[in-house]
C-alpha atoms as a PDB file:
ATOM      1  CA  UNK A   1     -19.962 -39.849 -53.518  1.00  0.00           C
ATOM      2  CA  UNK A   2     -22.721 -40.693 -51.056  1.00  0.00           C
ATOM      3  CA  UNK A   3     -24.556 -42.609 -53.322  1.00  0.00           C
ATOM      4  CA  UNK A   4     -21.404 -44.773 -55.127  1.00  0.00           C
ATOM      5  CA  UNK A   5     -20.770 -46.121 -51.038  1.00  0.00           C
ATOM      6  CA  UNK A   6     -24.512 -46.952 -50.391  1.00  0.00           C
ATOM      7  CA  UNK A   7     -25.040 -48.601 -53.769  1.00  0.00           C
ATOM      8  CA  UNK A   8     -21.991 -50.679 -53.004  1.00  0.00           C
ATOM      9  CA  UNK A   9     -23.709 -51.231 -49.476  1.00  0.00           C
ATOM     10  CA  UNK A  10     -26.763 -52.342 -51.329  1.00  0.00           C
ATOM     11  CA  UNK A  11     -24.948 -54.764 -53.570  1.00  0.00           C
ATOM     12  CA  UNK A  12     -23.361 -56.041 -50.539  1.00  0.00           C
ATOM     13  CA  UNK A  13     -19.670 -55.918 -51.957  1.00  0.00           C
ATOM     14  CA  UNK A  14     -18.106 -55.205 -49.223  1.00  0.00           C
ATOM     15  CA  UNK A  15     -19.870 -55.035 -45.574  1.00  0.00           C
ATOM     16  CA  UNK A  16     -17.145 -55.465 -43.628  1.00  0.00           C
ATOM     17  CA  UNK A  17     -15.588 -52.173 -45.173  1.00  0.00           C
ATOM     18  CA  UNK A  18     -18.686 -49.450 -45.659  1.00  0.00           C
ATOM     19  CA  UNK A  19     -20.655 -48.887 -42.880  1.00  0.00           C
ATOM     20  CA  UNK A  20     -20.662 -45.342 -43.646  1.00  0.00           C
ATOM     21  CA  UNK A  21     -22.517 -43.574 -40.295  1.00  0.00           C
ATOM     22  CA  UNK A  22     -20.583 -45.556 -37.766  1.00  0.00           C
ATOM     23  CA  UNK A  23     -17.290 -45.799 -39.650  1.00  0.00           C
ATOM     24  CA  UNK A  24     -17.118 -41.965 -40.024  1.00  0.00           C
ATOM     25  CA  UNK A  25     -17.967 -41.035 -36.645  1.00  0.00           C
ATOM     26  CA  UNK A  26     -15.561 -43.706 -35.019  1.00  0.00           C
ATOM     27  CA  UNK A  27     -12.218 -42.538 -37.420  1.00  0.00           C
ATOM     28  CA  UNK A  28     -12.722 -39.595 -35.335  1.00  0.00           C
ATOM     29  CA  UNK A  29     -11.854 -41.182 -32.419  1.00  0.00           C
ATOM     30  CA  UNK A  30      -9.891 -44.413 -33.559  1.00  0.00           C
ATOM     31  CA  UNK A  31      -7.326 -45.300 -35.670  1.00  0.00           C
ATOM     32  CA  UNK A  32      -7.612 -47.252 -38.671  1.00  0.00           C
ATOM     33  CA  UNK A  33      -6.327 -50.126 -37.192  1.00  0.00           C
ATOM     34  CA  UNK A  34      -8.618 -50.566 -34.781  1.00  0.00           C
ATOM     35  CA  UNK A  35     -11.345 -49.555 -36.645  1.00  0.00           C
ATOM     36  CA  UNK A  36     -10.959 -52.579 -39.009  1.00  0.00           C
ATOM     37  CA  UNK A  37     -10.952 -54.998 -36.016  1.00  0.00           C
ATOM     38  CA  UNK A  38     -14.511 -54.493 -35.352  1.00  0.00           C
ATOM     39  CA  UNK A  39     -17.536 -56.475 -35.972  1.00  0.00           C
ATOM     40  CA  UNK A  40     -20.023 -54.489 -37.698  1.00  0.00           C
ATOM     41  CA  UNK A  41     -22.121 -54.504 -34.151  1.00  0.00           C
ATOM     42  CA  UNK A  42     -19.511 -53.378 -32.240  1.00  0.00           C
ATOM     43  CA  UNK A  43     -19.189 -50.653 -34.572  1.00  0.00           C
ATOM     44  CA  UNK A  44     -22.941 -49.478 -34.180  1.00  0.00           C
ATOM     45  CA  UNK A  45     -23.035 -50.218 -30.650  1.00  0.00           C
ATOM     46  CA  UNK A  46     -19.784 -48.020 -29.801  1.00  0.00           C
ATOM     47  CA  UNK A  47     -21.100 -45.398 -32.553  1.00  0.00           C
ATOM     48  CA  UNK A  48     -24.379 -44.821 -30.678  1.00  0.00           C
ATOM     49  CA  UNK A  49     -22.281 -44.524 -27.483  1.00  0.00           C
ATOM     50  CA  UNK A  50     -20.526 -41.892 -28.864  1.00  0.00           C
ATOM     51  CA  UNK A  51     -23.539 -40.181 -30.050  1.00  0.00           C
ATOM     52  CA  UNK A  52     -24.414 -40.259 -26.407  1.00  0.00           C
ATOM     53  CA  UNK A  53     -21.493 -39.212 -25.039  1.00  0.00           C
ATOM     54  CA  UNK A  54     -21.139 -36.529 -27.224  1.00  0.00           C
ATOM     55  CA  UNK A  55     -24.636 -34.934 -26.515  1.00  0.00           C
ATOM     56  CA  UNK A  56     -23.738 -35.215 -22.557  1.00  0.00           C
ATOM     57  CA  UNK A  57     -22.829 -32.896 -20.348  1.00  0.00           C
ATOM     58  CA  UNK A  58     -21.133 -35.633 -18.228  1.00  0.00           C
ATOM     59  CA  UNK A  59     -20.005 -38.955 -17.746  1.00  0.00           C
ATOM     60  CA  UNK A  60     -23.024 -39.705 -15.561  1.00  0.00           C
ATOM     61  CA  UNK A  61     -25.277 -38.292 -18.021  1.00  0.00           C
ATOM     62  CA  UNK A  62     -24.428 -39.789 -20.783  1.00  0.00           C
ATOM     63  CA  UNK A  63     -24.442 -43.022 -18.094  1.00  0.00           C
ATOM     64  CA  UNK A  64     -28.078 -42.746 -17.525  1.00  0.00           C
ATOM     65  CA  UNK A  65     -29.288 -42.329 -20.575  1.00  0.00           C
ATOM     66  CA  UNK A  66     -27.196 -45.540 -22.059  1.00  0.00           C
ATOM     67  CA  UNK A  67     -28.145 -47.319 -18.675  1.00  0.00           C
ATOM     68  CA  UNK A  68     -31.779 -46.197 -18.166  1.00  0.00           C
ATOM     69  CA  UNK A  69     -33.068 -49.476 -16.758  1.00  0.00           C
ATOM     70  CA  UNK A  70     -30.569 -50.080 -14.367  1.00  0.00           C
ATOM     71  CA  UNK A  71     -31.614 -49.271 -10.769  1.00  0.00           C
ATOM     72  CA  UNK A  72     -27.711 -48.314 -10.134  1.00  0.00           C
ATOM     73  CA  UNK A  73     -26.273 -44.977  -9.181  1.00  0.00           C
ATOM     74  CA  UNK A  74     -25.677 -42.132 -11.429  1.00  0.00           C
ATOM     75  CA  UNK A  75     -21.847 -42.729 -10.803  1.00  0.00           C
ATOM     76  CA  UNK A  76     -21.977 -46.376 -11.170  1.00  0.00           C
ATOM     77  CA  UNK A  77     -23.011 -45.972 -14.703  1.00  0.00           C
ATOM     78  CA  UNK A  78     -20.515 -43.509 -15.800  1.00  0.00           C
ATOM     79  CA  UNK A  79     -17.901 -46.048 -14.384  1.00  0.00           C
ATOM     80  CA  UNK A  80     -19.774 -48.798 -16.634  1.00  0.00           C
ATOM     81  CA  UNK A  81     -19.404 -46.415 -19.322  1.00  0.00           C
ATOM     82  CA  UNK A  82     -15.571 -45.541 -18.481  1.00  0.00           C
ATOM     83  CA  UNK A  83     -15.155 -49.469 -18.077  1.00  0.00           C
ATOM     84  CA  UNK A  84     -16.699 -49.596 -21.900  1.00  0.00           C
ATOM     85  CA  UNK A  85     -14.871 -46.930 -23.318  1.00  0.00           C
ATOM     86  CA  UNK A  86     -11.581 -48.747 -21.869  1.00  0.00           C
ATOM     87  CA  UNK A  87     -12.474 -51.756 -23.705  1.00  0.00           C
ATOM     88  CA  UNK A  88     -12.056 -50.016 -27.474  1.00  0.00           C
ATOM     89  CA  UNK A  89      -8.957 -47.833 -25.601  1.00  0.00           C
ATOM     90  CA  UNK A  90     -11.032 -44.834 -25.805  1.00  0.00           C
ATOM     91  CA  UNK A  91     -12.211 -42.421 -22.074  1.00  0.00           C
ATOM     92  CA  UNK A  92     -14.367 -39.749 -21.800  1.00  0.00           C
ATOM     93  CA  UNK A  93     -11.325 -37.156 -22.157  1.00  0.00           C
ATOM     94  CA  UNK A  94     -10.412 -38.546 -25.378  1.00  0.00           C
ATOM     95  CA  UNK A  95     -13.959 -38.811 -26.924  1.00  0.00           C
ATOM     96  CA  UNK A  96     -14.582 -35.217 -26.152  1.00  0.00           C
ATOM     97  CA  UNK A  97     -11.073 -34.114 -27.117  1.00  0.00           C
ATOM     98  CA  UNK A  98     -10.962 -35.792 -29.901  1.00  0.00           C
ATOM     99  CA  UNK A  99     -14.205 -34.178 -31.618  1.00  0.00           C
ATOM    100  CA  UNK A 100     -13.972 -30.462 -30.153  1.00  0.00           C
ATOM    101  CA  UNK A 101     -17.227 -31.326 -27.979  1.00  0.00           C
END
């Protein structure tokens, strides 16, 4: 199976559709729908987000390591994460809900 979607990845047929890391982490925590509204950086972007997020004990944790060149406050960057997250309808709560971390 793995190997059919990155041969069609290879052969370019359809970008938009197999971006196999990223889309299967973020149909864990969005719907289809949404999903297939996404540009194919958004998709890495918000993947690697959640890949943060996920690893984090904490909003703020997971806000300075995303933000780690930013002089702001621990909670400032958890509410620049939070403001994020709202962006693609998604919190904290519902990314760790969502995949049992």
């Amino acid at each position: 199976m793995w190997e059919r979607l990155f041969e069609a990845e290879s052969k370019n047929t359809s970008p938009a559709k197999i971006d196999l890391p990223a889309d299967l982490l973020l149909s864990e925590v969005l719907d289809a729908k949404n999903l297939q509204k996404l540009e194919r950086f958004q998709k890495a972007q918000l993947a690697d987000v959640i890949k943060v997020c996920r690893k984090s004990d904490s909003p703020e944790q997971a806000g300075e390591l995303l933000f780690d060149k930013s002089k702001t406050s621990g909670r400032k960057k958890a509410k620049q994460l939070e403001d994020y997250l709202r962006g693609f309808d998604l919190s904290w709560e519902k990314i760790k809900e969502r995949t049992g971390f």
